[in-house]
N, C-alpha and C. Protein backbone atom coordinates (compact mmCIF):
# COMPACT_ATOMS: atom_id res chain seq x y z
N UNK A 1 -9.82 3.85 282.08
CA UNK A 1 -8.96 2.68 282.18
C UNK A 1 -9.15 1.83 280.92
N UNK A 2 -8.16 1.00 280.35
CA UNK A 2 -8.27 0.72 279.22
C UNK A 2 -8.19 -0.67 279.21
N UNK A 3 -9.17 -1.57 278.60
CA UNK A 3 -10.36 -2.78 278.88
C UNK A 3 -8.64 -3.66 278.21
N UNK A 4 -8.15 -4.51 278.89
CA UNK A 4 -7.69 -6.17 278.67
C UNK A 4 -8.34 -6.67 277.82
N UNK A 5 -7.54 -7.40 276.90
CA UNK A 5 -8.01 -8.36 276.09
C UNK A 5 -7.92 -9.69 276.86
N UNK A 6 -9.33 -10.05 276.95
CA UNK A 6 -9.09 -11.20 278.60
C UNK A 6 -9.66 -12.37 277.38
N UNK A 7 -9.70 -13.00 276.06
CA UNK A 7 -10.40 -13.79 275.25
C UNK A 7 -9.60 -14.95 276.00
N UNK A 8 -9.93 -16.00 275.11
CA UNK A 8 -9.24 -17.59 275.86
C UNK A 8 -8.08 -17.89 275.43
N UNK A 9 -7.20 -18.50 275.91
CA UNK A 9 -5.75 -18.67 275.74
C UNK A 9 -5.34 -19.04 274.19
N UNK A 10 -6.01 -20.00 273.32
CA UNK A 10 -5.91 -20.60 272.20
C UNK A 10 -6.12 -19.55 271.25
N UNK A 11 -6.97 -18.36 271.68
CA UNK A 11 -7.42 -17.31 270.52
C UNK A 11 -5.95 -16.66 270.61
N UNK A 12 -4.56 -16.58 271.10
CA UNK A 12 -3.51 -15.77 271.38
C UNK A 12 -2.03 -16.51 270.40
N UNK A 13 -1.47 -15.67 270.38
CA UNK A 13 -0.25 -16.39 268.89
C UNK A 13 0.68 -16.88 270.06
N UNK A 14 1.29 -16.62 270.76
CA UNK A 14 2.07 -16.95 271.71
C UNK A 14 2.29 -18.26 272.26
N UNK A 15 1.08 -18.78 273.03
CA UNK A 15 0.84 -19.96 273.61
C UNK A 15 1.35 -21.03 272.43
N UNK A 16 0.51 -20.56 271.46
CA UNK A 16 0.99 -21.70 270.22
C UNK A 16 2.07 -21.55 269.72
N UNK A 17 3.54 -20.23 269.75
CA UNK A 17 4.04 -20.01 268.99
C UNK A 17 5.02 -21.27 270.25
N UNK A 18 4.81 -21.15 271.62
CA UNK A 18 6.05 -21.95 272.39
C UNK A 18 5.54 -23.51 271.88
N UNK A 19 4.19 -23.72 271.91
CA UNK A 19 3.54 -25.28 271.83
C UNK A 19 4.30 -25.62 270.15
N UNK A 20 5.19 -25.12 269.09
CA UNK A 20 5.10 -25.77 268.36
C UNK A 20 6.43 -25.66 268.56
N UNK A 21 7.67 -24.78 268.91
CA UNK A 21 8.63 -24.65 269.62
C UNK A 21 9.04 -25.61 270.26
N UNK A 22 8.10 -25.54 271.10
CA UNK A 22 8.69 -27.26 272.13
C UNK A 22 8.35 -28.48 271.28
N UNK A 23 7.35 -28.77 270.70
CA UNK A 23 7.19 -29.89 269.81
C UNK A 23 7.84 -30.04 268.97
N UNK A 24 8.69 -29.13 268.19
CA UNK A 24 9.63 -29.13 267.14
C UNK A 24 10.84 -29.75 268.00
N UNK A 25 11.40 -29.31 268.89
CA UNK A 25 12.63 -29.77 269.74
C UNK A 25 12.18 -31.25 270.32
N UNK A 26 11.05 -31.29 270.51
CA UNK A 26 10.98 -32.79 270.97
C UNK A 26 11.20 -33.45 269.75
N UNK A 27 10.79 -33.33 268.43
CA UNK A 27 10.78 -34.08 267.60
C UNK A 27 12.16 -33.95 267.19
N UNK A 28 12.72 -33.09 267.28
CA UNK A 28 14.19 -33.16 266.47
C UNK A 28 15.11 -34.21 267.09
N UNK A 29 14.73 -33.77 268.61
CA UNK A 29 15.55 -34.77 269.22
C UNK A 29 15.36 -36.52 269.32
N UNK A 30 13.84 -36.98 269.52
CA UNK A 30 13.49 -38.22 268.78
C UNK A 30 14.42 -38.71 267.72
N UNK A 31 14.09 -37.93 266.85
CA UNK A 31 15.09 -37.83 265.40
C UNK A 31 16.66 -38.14 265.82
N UNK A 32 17.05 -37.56 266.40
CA UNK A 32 18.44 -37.28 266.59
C UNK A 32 19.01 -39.18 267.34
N UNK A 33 17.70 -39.54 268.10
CA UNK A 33 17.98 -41.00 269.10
C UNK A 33 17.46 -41.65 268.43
N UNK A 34 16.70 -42.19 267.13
CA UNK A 34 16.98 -42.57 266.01
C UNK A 34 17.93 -42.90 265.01
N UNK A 35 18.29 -41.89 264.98
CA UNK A 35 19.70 -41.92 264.14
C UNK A 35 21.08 -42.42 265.09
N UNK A 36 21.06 -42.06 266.25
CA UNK A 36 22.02 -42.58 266.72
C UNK A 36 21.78 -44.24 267.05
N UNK A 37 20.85 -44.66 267.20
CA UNK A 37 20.38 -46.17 267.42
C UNK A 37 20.67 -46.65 266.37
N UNK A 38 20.29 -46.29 264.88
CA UNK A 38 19.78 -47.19 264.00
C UNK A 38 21.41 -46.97 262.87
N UNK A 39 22.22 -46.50 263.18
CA UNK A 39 23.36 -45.94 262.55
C UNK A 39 24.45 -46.76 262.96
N UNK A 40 25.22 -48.01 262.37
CA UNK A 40 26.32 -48.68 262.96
C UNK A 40 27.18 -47.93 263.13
N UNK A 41 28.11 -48.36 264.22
CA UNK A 41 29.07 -47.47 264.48
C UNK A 41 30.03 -48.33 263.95
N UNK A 42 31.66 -47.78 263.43
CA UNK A 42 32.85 -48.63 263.13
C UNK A 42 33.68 -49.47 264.11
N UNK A 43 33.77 -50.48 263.59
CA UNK A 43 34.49 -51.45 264.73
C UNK A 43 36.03 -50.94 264.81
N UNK A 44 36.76 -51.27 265.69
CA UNK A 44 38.48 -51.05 265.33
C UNK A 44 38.80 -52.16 265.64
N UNK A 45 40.00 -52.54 265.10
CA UNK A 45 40.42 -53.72 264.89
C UNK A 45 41.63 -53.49 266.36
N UNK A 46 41.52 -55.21 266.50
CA UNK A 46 42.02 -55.37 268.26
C UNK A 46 43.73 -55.14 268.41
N UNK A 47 44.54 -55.05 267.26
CA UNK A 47 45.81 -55.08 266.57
C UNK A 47 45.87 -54.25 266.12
N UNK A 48 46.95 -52.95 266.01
CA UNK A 48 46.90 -52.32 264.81
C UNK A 48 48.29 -52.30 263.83
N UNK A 49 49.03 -53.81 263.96
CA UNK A 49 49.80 -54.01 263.12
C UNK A 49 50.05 -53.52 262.03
């Protein structure tokens, strides 16, 4: 029978490859509600004579 690699979760590429995955998307999106906050939007005028 052929022995599992049973080492600890952090020694594995995976775990970290989703942990920076999801941290990248959290941050983009931060980013993204940033920019939409801090970005005036155009007024329109109440007439358009």
């Amino acid at each position: 029978m052929a022995e599992r690699d049973t080492g600890p979760w952090y020694r594995h590429f995976w775990p970290w490859f989703i942990i920076v995955l999801l941290g990248f998307s959290v941050s983009a999106s931060l980013y993204t509600v940033y920019l939409a906050m801090s970005t005036a939007e155009p007024v329109l005028e109440e007439s358009y004579d």
